[in-house]
N, C-alpha and C. Protein backbone atom coordinates (compact mmCIF):
# COMPACT_ATOMS: atom_id res chain seq x y z
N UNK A 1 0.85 -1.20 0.00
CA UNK A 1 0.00 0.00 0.00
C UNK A 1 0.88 1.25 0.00
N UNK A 2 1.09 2.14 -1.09
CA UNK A 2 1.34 3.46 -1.13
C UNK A 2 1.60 4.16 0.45
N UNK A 3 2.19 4.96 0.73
CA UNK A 3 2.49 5.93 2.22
C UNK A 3 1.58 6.72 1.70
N UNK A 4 0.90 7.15 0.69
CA UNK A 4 0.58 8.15 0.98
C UNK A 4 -1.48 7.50 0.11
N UNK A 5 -1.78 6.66 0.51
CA UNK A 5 -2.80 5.99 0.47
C UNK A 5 -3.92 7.01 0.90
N UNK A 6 -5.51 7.51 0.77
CA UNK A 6 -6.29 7.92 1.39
C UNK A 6 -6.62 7.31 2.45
N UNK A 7 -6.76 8.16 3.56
CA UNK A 7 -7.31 7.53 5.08
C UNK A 7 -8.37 5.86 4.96
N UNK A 8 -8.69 5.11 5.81
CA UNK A 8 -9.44 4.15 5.93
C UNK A 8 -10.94 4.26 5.80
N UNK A 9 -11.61 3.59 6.05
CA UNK A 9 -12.93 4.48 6.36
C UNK A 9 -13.11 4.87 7.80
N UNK A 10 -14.18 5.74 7.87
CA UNK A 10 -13.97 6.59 9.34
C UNK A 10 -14.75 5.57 10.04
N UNK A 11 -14.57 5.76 11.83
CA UNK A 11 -15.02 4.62 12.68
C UNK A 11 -16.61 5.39 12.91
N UNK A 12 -17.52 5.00 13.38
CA UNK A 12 -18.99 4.77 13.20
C UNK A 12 -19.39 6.21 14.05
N UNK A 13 -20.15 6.94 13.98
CA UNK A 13 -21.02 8.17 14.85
C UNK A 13 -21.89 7.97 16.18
N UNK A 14 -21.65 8.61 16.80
CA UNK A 14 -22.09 8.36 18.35
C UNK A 14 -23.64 8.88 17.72
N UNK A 15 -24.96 7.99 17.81
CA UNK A 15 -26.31 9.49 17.58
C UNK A 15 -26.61 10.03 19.43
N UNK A 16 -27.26 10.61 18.85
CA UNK A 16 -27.76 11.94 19.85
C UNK A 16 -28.22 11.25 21.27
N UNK A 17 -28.78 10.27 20.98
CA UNK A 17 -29.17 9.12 22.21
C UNK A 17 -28.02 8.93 22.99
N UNK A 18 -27.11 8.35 22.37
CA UNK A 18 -25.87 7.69 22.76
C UNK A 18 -25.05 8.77 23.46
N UNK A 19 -25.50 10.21 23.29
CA UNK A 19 -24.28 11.31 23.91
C UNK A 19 -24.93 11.65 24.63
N UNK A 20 -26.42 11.34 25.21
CA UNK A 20 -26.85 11.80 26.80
C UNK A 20 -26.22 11.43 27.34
N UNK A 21 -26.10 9.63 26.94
CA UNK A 21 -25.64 9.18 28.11
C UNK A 21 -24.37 8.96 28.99
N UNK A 22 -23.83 10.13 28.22
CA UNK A 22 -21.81 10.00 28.23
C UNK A 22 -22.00 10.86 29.14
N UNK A 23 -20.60 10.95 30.37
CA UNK A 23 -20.57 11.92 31.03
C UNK A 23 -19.29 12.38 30.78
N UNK A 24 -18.80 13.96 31.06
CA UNK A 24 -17.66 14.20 31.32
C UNK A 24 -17.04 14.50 29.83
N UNK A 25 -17.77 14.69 28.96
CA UNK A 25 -17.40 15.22 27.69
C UNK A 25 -16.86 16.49 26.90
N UNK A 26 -15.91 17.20 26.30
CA UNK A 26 -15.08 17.91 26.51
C UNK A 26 -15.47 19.66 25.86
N UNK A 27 -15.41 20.43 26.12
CA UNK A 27 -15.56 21.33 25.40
C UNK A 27 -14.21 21.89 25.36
N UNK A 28 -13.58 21.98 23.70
CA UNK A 28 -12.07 22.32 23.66
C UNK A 28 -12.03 24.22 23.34
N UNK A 29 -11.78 24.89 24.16
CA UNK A 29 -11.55 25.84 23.57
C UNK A 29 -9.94 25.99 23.11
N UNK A 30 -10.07 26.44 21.65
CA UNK A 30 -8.92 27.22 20.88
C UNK A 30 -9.03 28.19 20.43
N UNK A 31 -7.49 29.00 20.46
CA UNK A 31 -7.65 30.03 19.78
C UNK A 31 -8.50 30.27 18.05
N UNK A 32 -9.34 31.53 18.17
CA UNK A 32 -9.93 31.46 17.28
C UNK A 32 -9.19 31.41 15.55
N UNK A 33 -7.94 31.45 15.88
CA UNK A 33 -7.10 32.27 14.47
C UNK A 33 -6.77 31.15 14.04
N UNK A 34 -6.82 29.64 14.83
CA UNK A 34 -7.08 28.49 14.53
C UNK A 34 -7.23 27.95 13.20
N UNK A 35 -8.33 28.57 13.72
CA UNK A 35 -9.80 28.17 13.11
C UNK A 35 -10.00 28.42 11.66
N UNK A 36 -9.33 29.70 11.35
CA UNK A 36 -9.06 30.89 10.28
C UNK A 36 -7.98 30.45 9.76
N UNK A 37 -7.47 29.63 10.19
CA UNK A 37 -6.37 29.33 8.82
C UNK A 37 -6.37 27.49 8.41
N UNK A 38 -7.62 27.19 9.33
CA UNK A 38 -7.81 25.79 8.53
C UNK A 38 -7.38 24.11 9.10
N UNK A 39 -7.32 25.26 10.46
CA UNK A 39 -6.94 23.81 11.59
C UNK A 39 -7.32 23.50 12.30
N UNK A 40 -8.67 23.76 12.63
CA UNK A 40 -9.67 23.29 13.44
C UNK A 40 -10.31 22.44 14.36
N UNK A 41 -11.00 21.95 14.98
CA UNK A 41 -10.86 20.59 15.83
C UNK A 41 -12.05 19.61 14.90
N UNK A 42 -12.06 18.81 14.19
CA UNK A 42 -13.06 18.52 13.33
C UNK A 42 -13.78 17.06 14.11
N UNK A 43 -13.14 16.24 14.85
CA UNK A 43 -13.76 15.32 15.60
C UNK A 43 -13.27 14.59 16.61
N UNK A 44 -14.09 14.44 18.22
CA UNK A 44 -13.24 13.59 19.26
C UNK A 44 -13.98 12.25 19.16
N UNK A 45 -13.23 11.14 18.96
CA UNK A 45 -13.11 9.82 18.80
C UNK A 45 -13.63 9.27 20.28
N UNK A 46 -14.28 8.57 20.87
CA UNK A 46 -14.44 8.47 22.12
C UNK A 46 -14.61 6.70 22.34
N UNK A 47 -13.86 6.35 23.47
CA UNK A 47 -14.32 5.02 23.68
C UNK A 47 -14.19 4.85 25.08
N UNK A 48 -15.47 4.30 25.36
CA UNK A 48 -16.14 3.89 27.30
C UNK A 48 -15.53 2.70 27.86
N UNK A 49 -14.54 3.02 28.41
CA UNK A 49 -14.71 1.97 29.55
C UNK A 49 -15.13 1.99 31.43
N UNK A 50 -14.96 0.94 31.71
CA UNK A 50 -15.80 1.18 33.38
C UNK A 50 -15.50 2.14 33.95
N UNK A 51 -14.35 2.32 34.22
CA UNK A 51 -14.15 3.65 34.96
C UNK A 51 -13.65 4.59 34.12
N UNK A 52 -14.10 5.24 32.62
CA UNK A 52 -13.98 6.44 31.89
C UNK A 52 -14.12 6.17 30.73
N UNK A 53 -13.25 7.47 29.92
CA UNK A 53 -13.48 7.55 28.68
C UNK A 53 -12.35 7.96 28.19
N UNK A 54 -11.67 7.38 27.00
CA UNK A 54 -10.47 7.74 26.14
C UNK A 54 -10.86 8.72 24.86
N UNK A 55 -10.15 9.90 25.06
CA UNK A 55 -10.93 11.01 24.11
C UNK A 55 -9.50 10.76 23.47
N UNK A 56 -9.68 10.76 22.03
CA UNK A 56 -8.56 11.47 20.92
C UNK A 56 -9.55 12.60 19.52
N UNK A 57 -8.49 13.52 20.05
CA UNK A 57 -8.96 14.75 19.10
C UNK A 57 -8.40 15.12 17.43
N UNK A 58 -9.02 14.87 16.71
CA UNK A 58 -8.25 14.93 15.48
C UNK A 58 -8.75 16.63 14.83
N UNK A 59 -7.45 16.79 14.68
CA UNK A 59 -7.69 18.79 14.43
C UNK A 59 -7.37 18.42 12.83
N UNK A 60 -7.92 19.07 11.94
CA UNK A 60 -7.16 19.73 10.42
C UNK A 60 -6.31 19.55 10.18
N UNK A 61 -4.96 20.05 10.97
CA UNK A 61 -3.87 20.71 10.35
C UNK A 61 -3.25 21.06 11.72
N UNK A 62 -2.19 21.29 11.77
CA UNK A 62 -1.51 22.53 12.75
C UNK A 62 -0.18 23.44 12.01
N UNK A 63 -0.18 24.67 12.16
CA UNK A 63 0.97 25.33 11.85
C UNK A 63 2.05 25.62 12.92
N UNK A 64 2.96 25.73 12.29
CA UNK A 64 3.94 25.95 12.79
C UNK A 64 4.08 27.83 12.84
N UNK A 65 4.55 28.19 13.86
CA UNK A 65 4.72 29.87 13.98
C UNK A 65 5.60 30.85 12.69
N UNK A 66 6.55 29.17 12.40
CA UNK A 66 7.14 29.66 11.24
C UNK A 66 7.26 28.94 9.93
N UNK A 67 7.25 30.03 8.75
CA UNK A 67 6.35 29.58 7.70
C UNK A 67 7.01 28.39 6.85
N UNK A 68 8.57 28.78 6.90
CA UNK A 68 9.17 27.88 6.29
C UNK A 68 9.14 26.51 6.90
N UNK A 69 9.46 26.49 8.38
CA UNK A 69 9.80 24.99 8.82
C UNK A 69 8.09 24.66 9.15
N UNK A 70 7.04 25.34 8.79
CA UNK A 70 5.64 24.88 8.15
C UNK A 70 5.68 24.23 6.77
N UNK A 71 5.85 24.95 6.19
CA UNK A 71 6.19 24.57 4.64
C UNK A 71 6.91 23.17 4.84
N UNK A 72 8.03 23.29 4.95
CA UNK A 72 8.78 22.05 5.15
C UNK A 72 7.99 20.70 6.14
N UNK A 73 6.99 20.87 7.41
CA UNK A 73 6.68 19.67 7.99
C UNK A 73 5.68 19.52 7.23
N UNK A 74 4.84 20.24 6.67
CA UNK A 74 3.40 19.97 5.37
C UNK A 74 4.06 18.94 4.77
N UNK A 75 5.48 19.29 4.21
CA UNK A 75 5.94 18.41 2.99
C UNK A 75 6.15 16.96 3.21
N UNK A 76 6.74 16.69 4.68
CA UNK A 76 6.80 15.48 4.90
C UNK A 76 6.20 14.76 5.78
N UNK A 77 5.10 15.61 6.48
CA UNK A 77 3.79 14.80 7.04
C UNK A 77 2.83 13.88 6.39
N UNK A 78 2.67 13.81 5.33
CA UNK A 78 1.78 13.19 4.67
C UNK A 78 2.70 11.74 4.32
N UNK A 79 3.24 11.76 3.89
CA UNK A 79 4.42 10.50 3.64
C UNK A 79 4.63 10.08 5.24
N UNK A 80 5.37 10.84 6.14
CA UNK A 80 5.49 9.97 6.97
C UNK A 80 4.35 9.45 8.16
N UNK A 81 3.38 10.21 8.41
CA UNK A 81 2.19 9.43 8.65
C UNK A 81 0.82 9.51 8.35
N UNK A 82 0.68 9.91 6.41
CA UNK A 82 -0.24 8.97 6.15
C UNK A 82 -1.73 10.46 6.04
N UNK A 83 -1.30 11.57 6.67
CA UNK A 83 -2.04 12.33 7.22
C UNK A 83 -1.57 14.02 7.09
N UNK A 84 -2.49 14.95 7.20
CA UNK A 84 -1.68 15.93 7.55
C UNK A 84 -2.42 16.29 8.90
N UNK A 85 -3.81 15.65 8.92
CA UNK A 85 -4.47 16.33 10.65
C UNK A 85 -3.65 15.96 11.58
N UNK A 86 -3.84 16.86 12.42
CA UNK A 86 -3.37 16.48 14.11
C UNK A 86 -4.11 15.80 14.93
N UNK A 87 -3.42 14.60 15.64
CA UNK A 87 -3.76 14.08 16.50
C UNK A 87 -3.56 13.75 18.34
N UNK A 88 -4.42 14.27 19.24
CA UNK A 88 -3.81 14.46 20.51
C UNK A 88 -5.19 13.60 21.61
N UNK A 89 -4.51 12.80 22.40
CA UNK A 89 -5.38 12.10 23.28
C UNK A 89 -4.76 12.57 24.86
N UNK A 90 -6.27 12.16 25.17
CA UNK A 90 -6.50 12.42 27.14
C UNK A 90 -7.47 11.47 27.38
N UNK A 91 -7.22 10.77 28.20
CA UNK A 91 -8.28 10.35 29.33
C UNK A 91 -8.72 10.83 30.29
N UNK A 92 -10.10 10.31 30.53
CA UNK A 92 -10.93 10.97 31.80
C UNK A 92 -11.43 9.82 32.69
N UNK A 93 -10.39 9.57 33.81
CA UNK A 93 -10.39 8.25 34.10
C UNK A 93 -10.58 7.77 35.62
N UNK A 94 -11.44 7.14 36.51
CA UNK A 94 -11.08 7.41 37.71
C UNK A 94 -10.15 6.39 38.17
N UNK A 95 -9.75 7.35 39.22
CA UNK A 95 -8.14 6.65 39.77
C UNK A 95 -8.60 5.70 41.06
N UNK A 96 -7.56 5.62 41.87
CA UNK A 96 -7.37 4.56 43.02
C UNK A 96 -8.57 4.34 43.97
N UNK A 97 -8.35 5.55 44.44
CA UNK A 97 -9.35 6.50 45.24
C UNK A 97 -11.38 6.74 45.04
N UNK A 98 -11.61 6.44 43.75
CA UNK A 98 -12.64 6.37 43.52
C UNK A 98 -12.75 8.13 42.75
N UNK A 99 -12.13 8.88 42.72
CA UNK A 99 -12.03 10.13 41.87
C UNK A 99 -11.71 10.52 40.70
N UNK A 100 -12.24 11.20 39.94
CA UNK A 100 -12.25 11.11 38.49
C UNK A 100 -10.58 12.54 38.25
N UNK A 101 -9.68 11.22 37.30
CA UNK A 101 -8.54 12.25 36.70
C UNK A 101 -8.14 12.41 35.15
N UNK A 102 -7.86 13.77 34.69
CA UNK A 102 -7.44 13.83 33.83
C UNK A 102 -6.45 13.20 33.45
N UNK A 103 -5.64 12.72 32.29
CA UNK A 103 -4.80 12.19 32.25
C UNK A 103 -3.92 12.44 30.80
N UNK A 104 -2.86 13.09 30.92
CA UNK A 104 -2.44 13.77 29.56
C UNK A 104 -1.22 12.52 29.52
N UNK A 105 -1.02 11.61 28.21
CA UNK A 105 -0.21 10.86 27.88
C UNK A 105 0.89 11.40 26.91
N UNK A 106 1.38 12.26 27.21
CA UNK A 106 2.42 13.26 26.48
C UNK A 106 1.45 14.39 25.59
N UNK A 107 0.17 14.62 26.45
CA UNK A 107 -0.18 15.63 25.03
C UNK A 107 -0.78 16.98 26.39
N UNK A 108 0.38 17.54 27.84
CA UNK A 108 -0.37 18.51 28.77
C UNK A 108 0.87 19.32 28.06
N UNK A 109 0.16 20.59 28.15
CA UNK A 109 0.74 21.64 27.69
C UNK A 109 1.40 22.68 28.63
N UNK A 110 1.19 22.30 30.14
CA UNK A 110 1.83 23.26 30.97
C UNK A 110 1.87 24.27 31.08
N UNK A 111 2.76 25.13 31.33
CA UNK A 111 2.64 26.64 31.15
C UNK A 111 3.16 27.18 29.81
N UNK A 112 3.02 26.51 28.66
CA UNK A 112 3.42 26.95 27.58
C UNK A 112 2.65 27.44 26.63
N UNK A 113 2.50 28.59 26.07
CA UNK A 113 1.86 29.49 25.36
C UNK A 113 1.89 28.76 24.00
N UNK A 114 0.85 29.92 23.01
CA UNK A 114 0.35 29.65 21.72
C UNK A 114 1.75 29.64 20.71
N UNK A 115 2.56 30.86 20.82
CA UNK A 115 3.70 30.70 19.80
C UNK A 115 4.81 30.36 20.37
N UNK A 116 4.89 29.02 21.43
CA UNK A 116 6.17 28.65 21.94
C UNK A 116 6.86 28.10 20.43
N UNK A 117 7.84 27.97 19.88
CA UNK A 117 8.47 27.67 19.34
C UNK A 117 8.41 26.50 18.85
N UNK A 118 8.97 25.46 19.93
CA UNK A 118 8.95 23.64 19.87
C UNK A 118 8.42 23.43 21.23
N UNK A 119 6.97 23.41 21.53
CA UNK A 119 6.65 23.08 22.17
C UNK A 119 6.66 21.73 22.91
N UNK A 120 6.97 21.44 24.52
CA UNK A 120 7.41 20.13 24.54
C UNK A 120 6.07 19.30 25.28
N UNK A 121 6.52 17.99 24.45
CA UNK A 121 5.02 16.90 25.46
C UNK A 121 5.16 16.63 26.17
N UNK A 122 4.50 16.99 27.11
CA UNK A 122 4.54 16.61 28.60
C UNK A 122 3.33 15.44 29.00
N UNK A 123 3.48 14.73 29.92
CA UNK A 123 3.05 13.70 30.67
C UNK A 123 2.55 14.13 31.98
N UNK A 124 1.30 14.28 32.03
CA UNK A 124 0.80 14.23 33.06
C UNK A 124 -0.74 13.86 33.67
N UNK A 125 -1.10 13.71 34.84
CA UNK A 125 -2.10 13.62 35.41
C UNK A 125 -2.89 14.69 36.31
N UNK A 126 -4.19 15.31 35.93
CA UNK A 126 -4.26 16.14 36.72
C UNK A 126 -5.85 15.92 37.72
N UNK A 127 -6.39 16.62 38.66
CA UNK A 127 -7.84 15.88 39.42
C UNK A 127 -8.41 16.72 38.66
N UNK A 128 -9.23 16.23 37.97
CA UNK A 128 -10.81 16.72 37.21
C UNK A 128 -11.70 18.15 37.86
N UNK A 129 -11.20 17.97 39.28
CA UNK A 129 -11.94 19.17 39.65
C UNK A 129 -11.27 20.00 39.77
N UNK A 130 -9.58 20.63 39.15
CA UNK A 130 -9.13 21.41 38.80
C UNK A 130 -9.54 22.09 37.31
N UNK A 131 -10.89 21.67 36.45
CA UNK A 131 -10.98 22.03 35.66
C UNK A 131 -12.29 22.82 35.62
N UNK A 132 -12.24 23.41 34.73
CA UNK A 132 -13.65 24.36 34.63
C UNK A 132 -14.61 23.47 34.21
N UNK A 133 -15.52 23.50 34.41
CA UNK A 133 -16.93 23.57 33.35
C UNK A 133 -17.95 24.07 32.81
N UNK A 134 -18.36 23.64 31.84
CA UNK A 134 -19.27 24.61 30.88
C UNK A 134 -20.65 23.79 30.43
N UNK A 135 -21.52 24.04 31.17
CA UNK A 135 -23.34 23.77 30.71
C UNK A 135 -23.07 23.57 29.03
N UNK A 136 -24.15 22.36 28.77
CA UNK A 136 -24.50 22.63 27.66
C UNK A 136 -26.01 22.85 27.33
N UNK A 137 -26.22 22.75 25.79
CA UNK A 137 -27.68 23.14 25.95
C UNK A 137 -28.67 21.75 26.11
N UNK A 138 -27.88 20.50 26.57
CA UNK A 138 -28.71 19.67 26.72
C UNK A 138 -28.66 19.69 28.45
N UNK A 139 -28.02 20.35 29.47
CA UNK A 139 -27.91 20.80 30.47
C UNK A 139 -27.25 19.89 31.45
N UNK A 140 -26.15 18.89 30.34
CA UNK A 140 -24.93 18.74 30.98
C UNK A 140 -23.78 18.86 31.24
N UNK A 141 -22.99 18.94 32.11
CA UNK A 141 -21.50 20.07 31.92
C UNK A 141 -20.45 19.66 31.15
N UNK A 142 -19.58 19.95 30.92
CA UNK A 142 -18.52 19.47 30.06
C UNK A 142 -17.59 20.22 30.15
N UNK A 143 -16.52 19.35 30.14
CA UNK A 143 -15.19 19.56 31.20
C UNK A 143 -14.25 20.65 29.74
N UNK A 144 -13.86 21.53 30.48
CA UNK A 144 -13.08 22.28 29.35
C UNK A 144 -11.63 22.01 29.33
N UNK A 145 -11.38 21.65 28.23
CA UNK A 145 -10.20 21.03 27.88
C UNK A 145 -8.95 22.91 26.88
N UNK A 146 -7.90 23.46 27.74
CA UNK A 146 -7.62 24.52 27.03
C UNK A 146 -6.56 23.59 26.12
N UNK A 147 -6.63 24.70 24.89
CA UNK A 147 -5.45 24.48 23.88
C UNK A 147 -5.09 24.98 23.52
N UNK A 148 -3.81 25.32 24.31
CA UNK A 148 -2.69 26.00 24.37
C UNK A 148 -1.81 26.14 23.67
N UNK A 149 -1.27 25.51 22.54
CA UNK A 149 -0.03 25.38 21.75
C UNK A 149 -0.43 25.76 20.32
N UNK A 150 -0.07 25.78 19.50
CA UNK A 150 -0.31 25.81 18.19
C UNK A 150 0.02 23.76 17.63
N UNK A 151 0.44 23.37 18.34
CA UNK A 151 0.42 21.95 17.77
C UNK A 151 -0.58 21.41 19.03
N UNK A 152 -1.84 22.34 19.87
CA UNK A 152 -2.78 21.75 20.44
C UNK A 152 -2.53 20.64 21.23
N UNK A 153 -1.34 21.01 22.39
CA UNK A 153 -1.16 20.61 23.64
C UNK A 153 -2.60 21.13 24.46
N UNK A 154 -2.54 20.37 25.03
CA UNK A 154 -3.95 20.98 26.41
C UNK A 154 -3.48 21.01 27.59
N UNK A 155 -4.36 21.50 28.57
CA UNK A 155 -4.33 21.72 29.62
C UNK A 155 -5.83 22.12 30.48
N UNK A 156 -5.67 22.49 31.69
CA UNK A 156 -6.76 22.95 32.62
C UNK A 156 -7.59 24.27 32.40
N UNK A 157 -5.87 25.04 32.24
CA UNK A 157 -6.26 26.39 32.46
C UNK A 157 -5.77 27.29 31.11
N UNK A 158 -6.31 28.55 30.93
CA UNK A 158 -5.75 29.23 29.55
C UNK A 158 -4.87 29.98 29.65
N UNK A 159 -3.61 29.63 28.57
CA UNK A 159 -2.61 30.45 29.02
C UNK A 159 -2.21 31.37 27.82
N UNK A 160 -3.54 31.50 27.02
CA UNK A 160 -3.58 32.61 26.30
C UNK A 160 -4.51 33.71 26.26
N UNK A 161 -4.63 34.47 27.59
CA UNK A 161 -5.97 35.21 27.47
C UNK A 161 -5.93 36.40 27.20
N UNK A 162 -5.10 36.18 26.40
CA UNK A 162 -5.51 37.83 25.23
C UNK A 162 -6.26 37.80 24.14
N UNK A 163 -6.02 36.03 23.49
CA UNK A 163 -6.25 35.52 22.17
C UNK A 163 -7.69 35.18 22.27
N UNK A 164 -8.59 35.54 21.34
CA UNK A 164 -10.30 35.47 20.89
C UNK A 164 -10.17 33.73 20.90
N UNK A 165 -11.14 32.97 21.58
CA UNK A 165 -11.20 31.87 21.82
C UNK A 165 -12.13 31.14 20.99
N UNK A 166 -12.40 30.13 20.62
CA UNK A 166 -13.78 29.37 19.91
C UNK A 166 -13.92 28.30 20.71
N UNK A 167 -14.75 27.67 21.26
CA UNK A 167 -15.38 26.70 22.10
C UNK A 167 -15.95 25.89 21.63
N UNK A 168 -15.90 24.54 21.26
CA UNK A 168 -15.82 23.56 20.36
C UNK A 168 -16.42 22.48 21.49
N UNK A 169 -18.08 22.11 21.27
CA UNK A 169 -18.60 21.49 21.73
C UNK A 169 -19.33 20.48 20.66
N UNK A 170 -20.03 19.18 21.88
CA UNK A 170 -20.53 18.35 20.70
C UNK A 170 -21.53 18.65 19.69
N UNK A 171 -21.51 18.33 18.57
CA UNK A 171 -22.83 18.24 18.09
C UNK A 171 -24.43 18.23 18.32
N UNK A 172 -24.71 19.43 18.11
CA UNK A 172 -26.17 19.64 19.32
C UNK A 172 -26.11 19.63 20.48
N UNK A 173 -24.77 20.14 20.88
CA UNK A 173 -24.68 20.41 22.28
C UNK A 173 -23.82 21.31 22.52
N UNK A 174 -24.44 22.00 22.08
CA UNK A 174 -23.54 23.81 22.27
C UNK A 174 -23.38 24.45 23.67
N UNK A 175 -22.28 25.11 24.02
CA UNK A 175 -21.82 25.61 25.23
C UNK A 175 -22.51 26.41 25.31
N UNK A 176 -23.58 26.59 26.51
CA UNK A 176 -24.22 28.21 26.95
C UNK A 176 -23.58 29.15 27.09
N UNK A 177 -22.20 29.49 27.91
CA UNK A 177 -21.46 29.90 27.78
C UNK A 177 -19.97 29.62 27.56
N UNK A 178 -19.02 30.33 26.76
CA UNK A 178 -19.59 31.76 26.55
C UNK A 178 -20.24 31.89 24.97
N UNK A 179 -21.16 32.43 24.80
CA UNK A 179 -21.55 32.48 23.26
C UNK A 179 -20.83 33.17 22.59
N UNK A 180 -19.72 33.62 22.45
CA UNK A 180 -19.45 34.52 21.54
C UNK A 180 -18.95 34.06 20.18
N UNK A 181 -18.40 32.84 20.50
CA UNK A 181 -17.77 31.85 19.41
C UNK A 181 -18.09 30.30 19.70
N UNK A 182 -19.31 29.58 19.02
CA UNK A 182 -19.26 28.57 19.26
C UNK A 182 -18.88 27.63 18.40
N UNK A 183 -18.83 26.48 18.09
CA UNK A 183 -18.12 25.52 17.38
C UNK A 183 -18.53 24.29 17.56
N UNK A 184 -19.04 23.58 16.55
CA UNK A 184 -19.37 22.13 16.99
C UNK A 184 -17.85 21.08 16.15
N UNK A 185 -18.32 19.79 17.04
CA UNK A 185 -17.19 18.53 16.48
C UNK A 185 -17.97 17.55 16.69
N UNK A 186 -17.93 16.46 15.69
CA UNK A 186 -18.63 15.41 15.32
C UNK A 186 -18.35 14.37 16.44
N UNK A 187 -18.71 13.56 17.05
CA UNK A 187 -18.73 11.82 18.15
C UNK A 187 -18.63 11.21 17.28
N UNK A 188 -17.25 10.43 17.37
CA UNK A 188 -17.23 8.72 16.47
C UNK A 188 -16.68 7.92 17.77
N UNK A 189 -17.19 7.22 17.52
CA UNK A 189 -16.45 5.61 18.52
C UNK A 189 -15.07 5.20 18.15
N UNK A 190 -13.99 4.79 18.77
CA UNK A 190 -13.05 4.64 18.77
C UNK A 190 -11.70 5.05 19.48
N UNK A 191 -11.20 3.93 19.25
CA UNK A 191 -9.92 4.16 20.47
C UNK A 191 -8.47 4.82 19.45
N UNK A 192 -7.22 5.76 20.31
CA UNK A 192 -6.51 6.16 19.66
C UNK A 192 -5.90 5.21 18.19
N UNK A 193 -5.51 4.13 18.89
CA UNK A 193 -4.92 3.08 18.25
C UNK A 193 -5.84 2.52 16.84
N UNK A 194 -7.07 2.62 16.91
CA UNK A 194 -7.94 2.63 15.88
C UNK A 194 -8.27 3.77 15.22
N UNK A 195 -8.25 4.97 15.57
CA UNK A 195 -7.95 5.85 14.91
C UNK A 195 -6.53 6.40 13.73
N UNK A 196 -5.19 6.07 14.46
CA UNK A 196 -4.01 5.15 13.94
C UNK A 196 -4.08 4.80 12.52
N UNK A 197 -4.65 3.50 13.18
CA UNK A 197 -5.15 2.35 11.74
C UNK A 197 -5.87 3.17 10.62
N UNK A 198 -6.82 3.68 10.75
CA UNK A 198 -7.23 4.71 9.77
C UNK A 198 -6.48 5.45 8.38
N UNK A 199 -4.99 5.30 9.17
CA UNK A 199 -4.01 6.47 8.24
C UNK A 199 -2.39 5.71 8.11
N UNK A 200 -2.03 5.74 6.61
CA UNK A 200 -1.16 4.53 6.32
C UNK A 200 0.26 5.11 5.96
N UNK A 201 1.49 5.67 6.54
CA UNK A 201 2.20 6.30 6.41
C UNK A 201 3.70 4.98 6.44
N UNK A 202 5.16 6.23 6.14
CA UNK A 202 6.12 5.25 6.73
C UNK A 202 5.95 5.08 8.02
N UNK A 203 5.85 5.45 8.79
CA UNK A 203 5.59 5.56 9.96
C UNK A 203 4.61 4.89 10.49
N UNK A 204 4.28 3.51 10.33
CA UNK A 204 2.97 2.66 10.69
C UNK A 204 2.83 2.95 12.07
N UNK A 205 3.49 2.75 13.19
CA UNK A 205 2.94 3.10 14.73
C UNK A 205 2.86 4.77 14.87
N UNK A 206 2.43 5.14 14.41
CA UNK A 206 2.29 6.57 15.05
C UNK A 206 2.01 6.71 16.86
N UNK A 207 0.89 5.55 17.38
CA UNK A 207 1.12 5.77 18.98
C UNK A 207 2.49 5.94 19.13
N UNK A 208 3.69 5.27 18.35
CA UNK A 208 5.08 5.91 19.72
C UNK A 208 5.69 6.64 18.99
N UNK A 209 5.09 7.84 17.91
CA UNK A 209 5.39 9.07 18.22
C UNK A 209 4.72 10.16 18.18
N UNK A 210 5.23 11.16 18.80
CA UNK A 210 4.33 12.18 19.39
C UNK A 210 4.17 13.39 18.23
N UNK A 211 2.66 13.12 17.38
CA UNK A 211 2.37 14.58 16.72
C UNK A 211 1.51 15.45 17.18
């Protein structure tokens, strides 16, 4: 098969039934300028197990701050895995204790801003109730996930608040607040690793490396 093959077919749609019954589902805000140049958050992949849920977010695109060594990773993203969207996973998982934790597997963004340079992946775990939440209009909350980086590291908190934000909730389930920019992303079923499979590059394991 070609490296540079069209994606697989996509894994199956959560319907509207199926996303009452999820809890703890994400509303991503990103910067809006994002959005405006074509890199967007277009769908979180979700798969249930007993104690949580494995979210992977597949964005558009991501740029780089600078145009050339943009130019240049465009050129060899697609060959080496298969893709040019971005891909970044978290779990929402409860721990030992019986308490529900975030869980960033090299994709927490720390205190690192929108035009850090080479932003680095960090590994971490954080408690769920360090995070905000945001009502939706089906009038359940949803945990806000910030995205912080331009290659859409996350985190708790925003560490860009100068930058016009868009709030990227599920499908028919729009954030009450804040309205100023809302944004929907499609529910498909599936785990990172099946998401993966989807996209056929040199680079067949993409789980062990970090885009």
């Amino acid at each position: 098969m070609s490296c540079c093959s069209p994606p697989g077919e996509d894994l199956p749609l959560y319907s509207e039934e199926e996303l009452k019954e999820l809890e703890n589902l994400p509303c991503v805000a990103i910067p809006s300028e994002d959005f405006a140049k074509g890199n967007g958050l277009q769908t979180v992949y979700i798969a249930q197990y007993e104690n949580g849920l494995e979210l992977t977010l597949l964005f558009a695109d991501e740029d780089r701050p600078n145009a050339c060594m943009d130019f240049f990773y465009d050129t060899i993203r697609r060959p080496l895995f298969g893709r040019y969207s971005d891909i970044e996973t978290v779990f929402i998982i409860k721990n030992d204790k019986g308490e529900m934790d975030v869980e960033f597997p090299g994709t927490y963004a720390g205190a690192q801003k929108w035009n850090e340079k080479a932003p680095s992946h960090t590994i971490e775990t954080i408690s769920l109730n360090k995070f905000e939440l945001k009502k939706g209009t089906n009038e359940k909350e949803m945990v806000v996930l910030w995205c912080n980086t331009w290659n859409h590291l996350l985190g708790e908190a925003n560490n860009n608040s100068t930058m016009a934000m868009s709030y990227c909730s599920p499908t028919g389930v729009a954030a009450v607040e804040p309205s100023d920019m809302s944004v929907s992303y499609e529910c498909r079923k599936g785990t990172r690793a099946e998401v993966d499979g989807r996209f056929k590059g040199l680079m067949m394991s993409v789980s062990e490396v970090l885009t």
